[in-house]
C-alpha atoms as a PDB file:
ATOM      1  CA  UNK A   1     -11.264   8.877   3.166  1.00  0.00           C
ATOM      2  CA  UNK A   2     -11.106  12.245   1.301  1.00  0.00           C
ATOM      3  CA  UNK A   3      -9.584  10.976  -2.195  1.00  0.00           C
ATOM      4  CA  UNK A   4      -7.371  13.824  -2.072  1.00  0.00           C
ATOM      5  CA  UNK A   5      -5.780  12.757   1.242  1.00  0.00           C
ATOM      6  CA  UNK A   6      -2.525  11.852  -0.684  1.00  0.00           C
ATOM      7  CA  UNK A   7      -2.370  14.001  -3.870  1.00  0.00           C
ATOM      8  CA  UNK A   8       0.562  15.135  -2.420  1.00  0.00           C
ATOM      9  CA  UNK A   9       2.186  12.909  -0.325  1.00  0.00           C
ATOM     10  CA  UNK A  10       1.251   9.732  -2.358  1.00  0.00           C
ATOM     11  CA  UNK A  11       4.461   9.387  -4.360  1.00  0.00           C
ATOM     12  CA  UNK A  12       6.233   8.723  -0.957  1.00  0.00           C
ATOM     13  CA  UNK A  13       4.165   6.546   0.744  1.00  0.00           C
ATOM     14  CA  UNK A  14       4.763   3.058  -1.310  1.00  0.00           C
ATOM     15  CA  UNK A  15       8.696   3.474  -0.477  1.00  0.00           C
ATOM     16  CA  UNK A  16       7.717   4.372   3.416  1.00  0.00           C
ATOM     17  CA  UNK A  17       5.671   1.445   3.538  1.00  0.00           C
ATOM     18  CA  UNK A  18       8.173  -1.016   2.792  1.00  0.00           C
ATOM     19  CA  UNK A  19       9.484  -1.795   6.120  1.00  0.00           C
ATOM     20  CA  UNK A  20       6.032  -1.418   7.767  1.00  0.00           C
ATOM     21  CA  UNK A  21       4.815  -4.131   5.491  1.00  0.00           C
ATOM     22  CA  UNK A  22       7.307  -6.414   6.171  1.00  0.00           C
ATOM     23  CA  UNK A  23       6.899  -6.452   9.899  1.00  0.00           C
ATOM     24  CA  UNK A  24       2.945  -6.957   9.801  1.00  0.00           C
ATOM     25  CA  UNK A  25       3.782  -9.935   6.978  1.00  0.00           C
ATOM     26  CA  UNK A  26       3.580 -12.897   9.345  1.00  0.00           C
ATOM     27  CA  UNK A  27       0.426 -11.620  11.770  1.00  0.00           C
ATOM     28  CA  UNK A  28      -1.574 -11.152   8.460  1.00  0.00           C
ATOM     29  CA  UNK A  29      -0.510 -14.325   7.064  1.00  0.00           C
ATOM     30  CA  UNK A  30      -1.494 -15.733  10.170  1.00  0.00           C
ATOM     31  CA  UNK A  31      -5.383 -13.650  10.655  1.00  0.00           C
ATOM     32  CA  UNK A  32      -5.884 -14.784   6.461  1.00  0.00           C
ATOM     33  CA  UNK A  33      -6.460 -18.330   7.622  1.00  0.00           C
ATOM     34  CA  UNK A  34      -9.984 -19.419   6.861  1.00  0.00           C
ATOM     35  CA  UNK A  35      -9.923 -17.410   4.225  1.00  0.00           C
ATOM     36  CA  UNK A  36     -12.883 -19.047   1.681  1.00  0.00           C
ATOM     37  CA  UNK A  37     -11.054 -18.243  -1.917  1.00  0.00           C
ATOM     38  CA  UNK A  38     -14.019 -20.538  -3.378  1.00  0.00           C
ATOM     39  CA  UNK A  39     -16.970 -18.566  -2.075  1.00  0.00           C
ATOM     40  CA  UNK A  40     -16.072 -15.564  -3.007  1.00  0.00           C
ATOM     41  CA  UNK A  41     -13.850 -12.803  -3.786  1.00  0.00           C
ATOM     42  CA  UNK A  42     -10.928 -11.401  -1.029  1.00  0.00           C
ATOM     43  CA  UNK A  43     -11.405  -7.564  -0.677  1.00  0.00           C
ATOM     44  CA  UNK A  44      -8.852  -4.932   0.300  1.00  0.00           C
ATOM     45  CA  UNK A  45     -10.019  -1.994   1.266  1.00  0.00           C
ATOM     46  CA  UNK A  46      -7.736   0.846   1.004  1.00  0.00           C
ATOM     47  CA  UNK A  47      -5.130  -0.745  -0.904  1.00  0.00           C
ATOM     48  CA  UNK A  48      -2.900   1.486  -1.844  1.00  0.00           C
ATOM     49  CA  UNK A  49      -0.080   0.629  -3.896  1.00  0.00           C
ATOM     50  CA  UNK A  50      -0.892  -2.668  -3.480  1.00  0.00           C
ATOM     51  CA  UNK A  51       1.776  -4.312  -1.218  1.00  0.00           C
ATOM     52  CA  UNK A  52      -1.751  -6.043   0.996  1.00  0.00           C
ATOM     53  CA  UNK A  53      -2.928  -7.535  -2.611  1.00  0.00           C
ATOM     54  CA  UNK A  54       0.676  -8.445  -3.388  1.00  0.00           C
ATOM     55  CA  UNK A  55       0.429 -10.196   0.216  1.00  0.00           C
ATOM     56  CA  UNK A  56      -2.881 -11.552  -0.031  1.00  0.00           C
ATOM     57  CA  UNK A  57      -1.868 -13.307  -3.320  1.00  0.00           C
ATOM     58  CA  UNK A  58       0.987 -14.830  -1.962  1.00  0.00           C
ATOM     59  CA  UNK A  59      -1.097 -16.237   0.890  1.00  0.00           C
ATOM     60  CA  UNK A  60      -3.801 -17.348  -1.634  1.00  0.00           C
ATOM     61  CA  UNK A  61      -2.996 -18.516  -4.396  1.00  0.00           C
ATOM     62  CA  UNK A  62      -6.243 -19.109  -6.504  1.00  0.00           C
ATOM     63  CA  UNK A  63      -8.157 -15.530  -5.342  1.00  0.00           C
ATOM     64  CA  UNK A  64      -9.588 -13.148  -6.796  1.00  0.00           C
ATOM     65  CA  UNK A  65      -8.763  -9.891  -4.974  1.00  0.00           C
ATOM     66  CA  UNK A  66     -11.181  -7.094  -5.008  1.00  0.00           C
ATOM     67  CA  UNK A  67      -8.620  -3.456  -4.432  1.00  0.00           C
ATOM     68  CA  UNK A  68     -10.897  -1.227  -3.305  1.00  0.00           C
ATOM     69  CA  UNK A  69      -8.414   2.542  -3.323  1.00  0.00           C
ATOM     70  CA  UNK A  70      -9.869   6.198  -3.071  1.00  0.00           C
ATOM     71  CA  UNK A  71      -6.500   7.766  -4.081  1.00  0.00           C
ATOM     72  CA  UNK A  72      -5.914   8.609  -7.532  1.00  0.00           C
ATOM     73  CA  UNK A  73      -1.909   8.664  -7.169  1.00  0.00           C
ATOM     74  CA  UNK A  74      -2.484   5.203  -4.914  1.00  0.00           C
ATOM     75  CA  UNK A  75      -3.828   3.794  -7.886  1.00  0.00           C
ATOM     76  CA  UNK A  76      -2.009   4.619 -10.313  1.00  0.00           C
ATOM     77  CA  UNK A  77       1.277   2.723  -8.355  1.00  0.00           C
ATOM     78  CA  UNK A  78      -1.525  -0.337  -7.860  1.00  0.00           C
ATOM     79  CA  UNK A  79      -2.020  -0.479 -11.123  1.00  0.00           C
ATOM     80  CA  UNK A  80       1.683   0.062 -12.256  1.00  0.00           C
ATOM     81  CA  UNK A  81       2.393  -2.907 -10.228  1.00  0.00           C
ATOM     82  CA  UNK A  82      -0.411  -5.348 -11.825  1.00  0.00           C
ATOM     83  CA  UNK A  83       0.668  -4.039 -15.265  1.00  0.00           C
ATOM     84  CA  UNK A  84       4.153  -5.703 -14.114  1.00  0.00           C
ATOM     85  CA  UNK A  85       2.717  -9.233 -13.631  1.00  0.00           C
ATOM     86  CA  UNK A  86       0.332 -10.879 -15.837  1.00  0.00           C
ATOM     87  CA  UNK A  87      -0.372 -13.107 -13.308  1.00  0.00           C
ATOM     88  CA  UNK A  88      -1.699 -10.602 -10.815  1.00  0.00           C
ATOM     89  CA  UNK A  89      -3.524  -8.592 -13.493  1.00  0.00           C
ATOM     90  CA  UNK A  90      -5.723 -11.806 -14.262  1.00  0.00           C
ATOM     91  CA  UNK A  91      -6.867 -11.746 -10.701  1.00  0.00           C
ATOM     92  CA  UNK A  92      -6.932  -8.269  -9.205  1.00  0.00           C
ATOM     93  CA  UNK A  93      -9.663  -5.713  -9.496  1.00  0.00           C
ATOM     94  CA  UNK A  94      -9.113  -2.310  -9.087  1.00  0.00           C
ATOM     95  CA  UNK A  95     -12.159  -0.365  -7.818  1.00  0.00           C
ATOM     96  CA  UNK A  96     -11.697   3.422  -7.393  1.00  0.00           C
ATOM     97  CA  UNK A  97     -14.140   4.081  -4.117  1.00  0.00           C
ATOM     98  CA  UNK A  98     -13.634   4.641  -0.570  1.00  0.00           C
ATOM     99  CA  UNK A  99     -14.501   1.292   1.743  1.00  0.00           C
ATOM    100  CA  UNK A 100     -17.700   2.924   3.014  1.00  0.00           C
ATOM    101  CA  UNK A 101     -19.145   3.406  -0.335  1.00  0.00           C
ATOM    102  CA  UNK A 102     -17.156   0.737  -2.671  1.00  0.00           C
ATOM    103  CA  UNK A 103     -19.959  -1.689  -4.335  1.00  0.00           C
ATOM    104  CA  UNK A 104     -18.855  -4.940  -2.530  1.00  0.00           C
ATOM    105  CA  UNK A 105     -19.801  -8.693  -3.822  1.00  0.00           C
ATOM    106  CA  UNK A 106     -22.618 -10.313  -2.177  1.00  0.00           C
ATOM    107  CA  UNK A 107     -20.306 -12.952  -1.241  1.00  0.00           C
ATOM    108  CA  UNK A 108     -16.777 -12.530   0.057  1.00  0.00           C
ATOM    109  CA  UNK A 109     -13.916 -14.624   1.060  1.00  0.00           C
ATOM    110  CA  UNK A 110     -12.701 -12.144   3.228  1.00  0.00           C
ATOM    111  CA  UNK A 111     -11.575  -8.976   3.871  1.00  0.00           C
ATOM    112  CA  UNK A 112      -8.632  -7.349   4.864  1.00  0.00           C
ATOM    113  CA  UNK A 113      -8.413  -3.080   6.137  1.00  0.00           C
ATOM    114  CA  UNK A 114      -4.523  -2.528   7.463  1.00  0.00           C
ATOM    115  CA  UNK A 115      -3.459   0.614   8.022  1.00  0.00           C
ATOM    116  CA  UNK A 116      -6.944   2.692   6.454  1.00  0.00           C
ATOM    117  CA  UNK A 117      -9.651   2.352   9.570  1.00  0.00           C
ATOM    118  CA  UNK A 118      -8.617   5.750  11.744  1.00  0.00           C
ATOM    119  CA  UNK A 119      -9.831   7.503   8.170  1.00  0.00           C
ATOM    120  CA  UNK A 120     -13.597   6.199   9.315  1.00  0.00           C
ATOM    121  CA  UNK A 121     -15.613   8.556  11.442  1.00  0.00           C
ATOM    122  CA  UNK A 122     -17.116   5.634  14.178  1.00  0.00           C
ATOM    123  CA  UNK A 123     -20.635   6.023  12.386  1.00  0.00           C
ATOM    124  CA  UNK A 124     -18.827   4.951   9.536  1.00  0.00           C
ATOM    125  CA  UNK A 125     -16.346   2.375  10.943  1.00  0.00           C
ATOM    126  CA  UNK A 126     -19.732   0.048  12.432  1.00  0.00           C
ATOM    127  CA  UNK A 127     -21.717   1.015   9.056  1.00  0.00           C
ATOM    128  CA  UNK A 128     -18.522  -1.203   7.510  1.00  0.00           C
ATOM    129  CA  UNK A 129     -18.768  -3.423   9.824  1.00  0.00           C
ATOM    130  CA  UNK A 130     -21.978  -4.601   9.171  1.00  0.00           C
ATOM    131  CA  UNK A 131     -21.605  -4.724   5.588  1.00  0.00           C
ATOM    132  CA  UNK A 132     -19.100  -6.725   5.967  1.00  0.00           C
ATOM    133  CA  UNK A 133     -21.056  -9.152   8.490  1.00  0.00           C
ATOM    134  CA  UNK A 134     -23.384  -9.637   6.313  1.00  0.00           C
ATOM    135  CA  UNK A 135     -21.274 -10.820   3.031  1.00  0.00           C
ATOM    136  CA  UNK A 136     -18.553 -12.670   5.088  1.00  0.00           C
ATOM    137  CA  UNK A 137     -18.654 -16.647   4.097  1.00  0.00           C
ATOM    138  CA  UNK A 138     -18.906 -19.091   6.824  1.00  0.00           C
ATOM    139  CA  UNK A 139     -15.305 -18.978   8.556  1.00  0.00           C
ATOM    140  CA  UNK A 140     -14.444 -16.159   6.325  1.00  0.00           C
ATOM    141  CA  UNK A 141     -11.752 -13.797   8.202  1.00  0.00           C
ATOM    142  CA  UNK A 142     -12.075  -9.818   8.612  1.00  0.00           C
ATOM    143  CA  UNK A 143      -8.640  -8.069   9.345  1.00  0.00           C
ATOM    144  CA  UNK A 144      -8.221  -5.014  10.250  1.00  0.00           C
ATOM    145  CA  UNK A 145      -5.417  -3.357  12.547  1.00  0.00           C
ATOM    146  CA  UNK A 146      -5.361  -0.557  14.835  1.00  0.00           C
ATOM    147  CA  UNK A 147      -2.871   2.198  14.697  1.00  0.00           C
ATOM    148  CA  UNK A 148      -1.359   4.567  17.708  1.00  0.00           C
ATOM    149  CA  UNK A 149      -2.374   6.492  19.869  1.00  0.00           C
ATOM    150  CA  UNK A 150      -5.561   5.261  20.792  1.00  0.00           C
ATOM    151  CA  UNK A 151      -6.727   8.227  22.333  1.00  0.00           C
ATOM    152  CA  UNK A 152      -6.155  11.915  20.727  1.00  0.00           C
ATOM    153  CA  UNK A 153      -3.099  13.748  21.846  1.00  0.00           C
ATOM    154  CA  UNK A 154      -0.615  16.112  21.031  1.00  0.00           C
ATOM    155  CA  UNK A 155       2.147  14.643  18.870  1.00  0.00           C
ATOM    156  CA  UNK A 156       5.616  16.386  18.191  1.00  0.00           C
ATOM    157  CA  UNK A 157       7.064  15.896  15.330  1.00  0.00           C
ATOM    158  CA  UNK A 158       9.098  13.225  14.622  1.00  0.00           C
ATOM    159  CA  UNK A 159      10.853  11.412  12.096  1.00  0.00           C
ATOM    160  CA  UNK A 160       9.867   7.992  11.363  1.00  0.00           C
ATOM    161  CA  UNK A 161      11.033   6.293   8.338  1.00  0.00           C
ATOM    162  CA  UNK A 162      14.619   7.685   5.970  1.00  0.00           C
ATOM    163  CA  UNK A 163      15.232   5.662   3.135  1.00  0.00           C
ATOM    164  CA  UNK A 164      17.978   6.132   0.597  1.00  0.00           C
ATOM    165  CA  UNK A 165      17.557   5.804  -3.572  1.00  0.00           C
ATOM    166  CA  UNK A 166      20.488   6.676  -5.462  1.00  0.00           C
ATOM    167  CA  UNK A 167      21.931   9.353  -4.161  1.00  0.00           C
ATOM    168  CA  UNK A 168      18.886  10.731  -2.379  1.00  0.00           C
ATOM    169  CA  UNK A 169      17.211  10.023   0.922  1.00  0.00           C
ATOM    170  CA  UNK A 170      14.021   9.961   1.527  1.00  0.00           C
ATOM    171  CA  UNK A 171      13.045  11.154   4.619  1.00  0.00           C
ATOM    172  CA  UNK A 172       9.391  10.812   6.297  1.00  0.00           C
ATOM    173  CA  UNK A 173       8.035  12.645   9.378  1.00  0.00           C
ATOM    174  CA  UNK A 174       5.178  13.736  11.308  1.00  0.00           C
ATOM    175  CA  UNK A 175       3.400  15.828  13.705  1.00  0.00           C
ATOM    176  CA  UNK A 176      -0.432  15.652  15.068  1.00  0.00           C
ATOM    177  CA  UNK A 177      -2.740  17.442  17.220  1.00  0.00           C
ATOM    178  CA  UNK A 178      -6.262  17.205  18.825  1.00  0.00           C
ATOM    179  CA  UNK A 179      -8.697  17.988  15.943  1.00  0.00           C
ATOM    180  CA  UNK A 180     -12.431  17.501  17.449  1.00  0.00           C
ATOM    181  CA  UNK A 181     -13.921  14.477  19.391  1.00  0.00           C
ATOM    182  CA  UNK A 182     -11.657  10.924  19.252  1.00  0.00           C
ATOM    183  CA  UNK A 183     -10.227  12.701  16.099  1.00  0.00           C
ATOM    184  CA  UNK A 184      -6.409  13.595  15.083  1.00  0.00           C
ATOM    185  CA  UNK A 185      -5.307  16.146  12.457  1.00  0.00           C
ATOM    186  CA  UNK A 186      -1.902  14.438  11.201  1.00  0.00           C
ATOM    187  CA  UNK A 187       0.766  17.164   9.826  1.00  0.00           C
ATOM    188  CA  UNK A 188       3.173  14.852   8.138  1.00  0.00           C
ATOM    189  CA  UNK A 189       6.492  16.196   6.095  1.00  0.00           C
ATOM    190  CA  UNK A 190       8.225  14.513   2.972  1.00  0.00           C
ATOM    191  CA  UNK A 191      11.855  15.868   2.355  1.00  0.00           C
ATOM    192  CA  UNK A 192      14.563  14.022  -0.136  1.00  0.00           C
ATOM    193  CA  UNK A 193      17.984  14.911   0.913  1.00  0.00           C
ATOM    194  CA  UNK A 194      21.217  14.951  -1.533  1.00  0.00           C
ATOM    195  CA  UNK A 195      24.479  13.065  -0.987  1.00  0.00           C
ATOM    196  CA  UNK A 196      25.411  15.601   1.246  1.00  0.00           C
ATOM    197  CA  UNK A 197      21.860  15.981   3.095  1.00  0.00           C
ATOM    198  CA  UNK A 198      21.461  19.142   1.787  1.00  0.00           C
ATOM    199  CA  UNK A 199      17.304  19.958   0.696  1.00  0.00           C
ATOM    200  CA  UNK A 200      16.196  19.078  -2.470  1.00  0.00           C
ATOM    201  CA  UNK A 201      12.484  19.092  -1.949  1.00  0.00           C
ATOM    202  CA  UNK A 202       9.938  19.437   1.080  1.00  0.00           C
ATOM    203  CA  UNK A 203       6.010  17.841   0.388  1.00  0.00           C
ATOM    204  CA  UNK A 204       3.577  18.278   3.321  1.00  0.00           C
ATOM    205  CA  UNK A 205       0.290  17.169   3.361  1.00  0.00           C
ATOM    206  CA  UNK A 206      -2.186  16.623   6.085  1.00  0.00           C
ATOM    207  CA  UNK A 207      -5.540  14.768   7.124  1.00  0.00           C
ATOM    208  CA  UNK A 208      -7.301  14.040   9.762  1.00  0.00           C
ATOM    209  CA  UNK A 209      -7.514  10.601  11.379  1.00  0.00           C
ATOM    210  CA  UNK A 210      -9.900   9.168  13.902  1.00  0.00           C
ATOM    211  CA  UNK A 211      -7.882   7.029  16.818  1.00  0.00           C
ATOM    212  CA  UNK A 212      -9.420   3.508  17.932  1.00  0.00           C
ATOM    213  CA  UNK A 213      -7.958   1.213  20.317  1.00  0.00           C
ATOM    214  CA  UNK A 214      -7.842  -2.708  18.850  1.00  0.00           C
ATOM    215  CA  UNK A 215     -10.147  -3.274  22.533  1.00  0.00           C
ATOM    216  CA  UNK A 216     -12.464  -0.698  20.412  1.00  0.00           C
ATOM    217  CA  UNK A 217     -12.595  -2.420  17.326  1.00  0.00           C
ATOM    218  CA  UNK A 218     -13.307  -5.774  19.396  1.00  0.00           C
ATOM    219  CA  UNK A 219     -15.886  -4.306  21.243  1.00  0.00           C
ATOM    220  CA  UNK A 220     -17.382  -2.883  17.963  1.00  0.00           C
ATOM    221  CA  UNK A 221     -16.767  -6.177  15.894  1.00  0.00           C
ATOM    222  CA  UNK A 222     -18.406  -7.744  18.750  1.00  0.00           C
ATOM    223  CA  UNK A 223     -21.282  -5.653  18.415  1.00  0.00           C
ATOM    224  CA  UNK A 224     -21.814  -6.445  15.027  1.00  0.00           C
ATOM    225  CA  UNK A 225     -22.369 -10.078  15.402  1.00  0.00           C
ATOM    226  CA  UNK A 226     -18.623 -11.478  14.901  1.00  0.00           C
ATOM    227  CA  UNK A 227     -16.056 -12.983  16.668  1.00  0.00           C
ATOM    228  CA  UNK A 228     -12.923 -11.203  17.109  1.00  0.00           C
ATOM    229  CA  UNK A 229      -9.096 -11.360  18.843  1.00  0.00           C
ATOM    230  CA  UNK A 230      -6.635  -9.265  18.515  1.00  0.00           C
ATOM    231  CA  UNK A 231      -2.871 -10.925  17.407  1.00  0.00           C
ATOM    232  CA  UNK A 232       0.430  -9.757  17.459  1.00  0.00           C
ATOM    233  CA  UNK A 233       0.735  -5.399  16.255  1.00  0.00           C
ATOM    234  CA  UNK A 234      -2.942  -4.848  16.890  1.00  0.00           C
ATOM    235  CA  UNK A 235      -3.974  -6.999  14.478  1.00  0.00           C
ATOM    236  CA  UNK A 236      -7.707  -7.751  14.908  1.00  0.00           C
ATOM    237  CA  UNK A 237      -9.031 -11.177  13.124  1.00  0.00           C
ATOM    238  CA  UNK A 238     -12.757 -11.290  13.007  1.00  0.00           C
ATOM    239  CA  UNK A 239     -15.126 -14.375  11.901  1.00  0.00           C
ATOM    240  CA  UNK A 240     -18.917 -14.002  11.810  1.00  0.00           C
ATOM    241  CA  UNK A 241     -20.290 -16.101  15.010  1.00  0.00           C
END
């Protein structure tokens, strides 16, 4: 992931996430069992403001969470939200790197990538994989989700999330297109509203994404040595075999 990916866009994307994160709640919970606290660190890569730590956390209790986040604006909401709770500050690193080159422990607990893979060329993706493989602790779950369309197409634009703050709505939308082999360029648009929906400001921003099926990211995780099922919203649980 380019760390400039959301140097626009990234004030936006914590209150756009809200709902998103609340539906994939219960199939995480669900793929974090096994999770191996005591062996080692949980990483989250590409964390962004930090509503997977908050989650992973919850889940586990006694953690240590390792937030790996490219995004300087992603961080800075992170780390706005440790600086909040003392509690979470004691057990959450913040490490400013992209997944495929973030130092990882030798020894994880697991590992958790929602809603960050399609910014992984496939060289890239199975590089992860294995680096992964090889720190996982016995049992130790990898989750990781898989985001439409699987295959590259054009998409018209569309709006997709509106939320209102005071007297302003938010409003989130996006269009994509074909950009190269298995690869997306995402055109997305950022507009608050007034009381009377008149424009107050307009953000776009745009990056390119690289679409994968979950029956891809089983067949890649399979590949790699582990075992993995997909659960409910394409997401993909993975335990060394």
């Amino acid at each position: 992931m380019n760390s400039d990916d959301y140097h626009e866009s990234g004030e936006f994307l914590d209150l756009f996430s809200l709902d998103a994160w609340q539906a994939l709640r219960d199939p995480v919970r669900a793929a974090l069992e096994g999770a191996a606290p005591q062996a080692g660190s949980i990483v989250d890569l590409g964390a962004g403001s930090g509503l997977s730590s908050l989650l992973i956390a919850e889940v586990l209790p006694d953690a240590r969470i390792v937030a790996v986040e490219p995004s300087a604006v992603q961080r800075a909401a992170l780390l706005c939200r440790l600086g909040a709770d003392p509690g979470l500050r004691e057990r959450v690193t913040v490490v400013a790197a992209g997944a495929q080159d973030a130092p990882l422990p030798d020894r994880i607990g697991g590992a958790l990538a929602m809603n960050m893979i399609g910014h992984l060329a496939p060289d890239a993706r199975r590089e992860l994989w294995g680096r992964l493989r090889d720190r996982l602790a016995d049992g130790a779950p990898l989750v990781v989700n898989a985001q439409p369309p699987a295959v590259p197409m054009e998409i018209p634009e569309a709006e997709f999330v509106r939320v209102r703050v005071g007297t302003h709505t938010y409003v989130g939308s996006g269009a994509a297109e074909p950009d190269g082999p298995g690869a997306l360029r995402w055109r997305m648009r950022y507009r608050v509203l007034d009381h009377s929906d008149q424009l107050v400001r307009e953000v776009t921003a745009a990056y390119r994404w690289f679409v994968v099926s979950p029956e891809a990211i089983v067949a890649e995780l399979t590949e790699a040595g582990l075992h993995a099922v997909t659960g409910p919203l394409d997401v993909v649980r993975a335990v060394v075999r």
